[in-house]
Protein backbone atom coordinates (compact mmCIF):
# COMPACT_ATOMS: atom_id res chain seq x y z
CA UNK A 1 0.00 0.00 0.00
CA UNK A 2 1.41 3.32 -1.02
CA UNK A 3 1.49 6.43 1.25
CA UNK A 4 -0.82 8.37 -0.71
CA UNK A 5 -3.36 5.05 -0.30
CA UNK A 6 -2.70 5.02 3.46
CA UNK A 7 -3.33 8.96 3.57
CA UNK A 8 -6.70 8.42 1.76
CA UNK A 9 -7.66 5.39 3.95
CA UNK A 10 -7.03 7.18 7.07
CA UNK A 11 -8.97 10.42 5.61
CA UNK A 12 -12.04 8.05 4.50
CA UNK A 13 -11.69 6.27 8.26
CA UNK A 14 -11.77 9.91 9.83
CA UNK A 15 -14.80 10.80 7.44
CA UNK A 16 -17.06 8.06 8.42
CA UNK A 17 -16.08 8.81 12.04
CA UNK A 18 -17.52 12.41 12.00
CA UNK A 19 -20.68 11.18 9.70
CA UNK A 20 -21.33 8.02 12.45
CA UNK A 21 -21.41 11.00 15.18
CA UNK A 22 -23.23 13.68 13.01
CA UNK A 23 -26.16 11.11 12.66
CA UNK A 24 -25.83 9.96 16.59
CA UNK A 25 -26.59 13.83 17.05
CA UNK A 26 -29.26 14.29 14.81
CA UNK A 27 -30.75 10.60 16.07
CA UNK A 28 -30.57 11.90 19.60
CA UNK A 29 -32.17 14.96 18.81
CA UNK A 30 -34.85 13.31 17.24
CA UNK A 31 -35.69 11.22 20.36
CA UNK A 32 -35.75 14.42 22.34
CA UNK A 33 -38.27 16.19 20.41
CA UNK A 34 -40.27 13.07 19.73
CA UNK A 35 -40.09 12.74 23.99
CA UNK A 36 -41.16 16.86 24.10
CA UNK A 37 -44.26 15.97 21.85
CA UNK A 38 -45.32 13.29 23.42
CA UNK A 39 -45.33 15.51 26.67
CA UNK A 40 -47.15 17.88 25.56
CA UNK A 41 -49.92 16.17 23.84
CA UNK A 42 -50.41 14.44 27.18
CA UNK A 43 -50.19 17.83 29.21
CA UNK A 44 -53.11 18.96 26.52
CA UNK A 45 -55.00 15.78 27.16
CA UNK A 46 -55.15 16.56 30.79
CA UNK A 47 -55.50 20.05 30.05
CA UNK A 48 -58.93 18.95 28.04
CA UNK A 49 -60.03 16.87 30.79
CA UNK A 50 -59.42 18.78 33.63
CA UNK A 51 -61.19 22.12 31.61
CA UNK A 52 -64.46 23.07 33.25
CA UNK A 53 -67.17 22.57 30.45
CA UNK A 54 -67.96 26.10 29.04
CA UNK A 55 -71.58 26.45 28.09
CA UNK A 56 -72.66 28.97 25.67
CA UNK A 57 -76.33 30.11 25.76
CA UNK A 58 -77.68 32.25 22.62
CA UNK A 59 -80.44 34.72 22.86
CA UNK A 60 -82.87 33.71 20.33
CA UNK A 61 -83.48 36.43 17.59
CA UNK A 62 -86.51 37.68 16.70
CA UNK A 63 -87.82 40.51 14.53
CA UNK A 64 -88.37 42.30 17.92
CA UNK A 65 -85.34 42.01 18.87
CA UNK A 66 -83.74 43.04 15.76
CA UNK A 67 -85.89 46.58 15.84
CA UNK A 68 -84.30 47.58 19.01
């Protein structure tokens, strides 16, 4: 194996080193947000469920009441 070969090996060798962590990173990063979602869609579910029931009541329109 010539120098220039052993050069290029150990370049290639350091190359897939930083892509192996890059897309540890980016895979860890993904399992934190996908951790944050699931949070919060379970703090909204309790949010929902713990939410007093609003009721709305509408005054029923009639000419009358349009006039005034």
């Amino acid at each position: 194996m010539s120098c220039r070969q052993a050069d290029l090996e150990e370049a290639k060798g350091h190359e897939i080193e930083k892509l192996q962590s890059a897309l540890q990173k980016l895979q860890e990063n993904l399992e934190e947000a996908h951790a944050a979602v699931v949070k919060e869609k379970e703090a909204a579910k309790l949010a929902i469920e713990q939410a007093p029931p609003k009721i709305v009541e509408l005054e029923e329109l009639t000419m009358q009441n349009l006039r005034s």
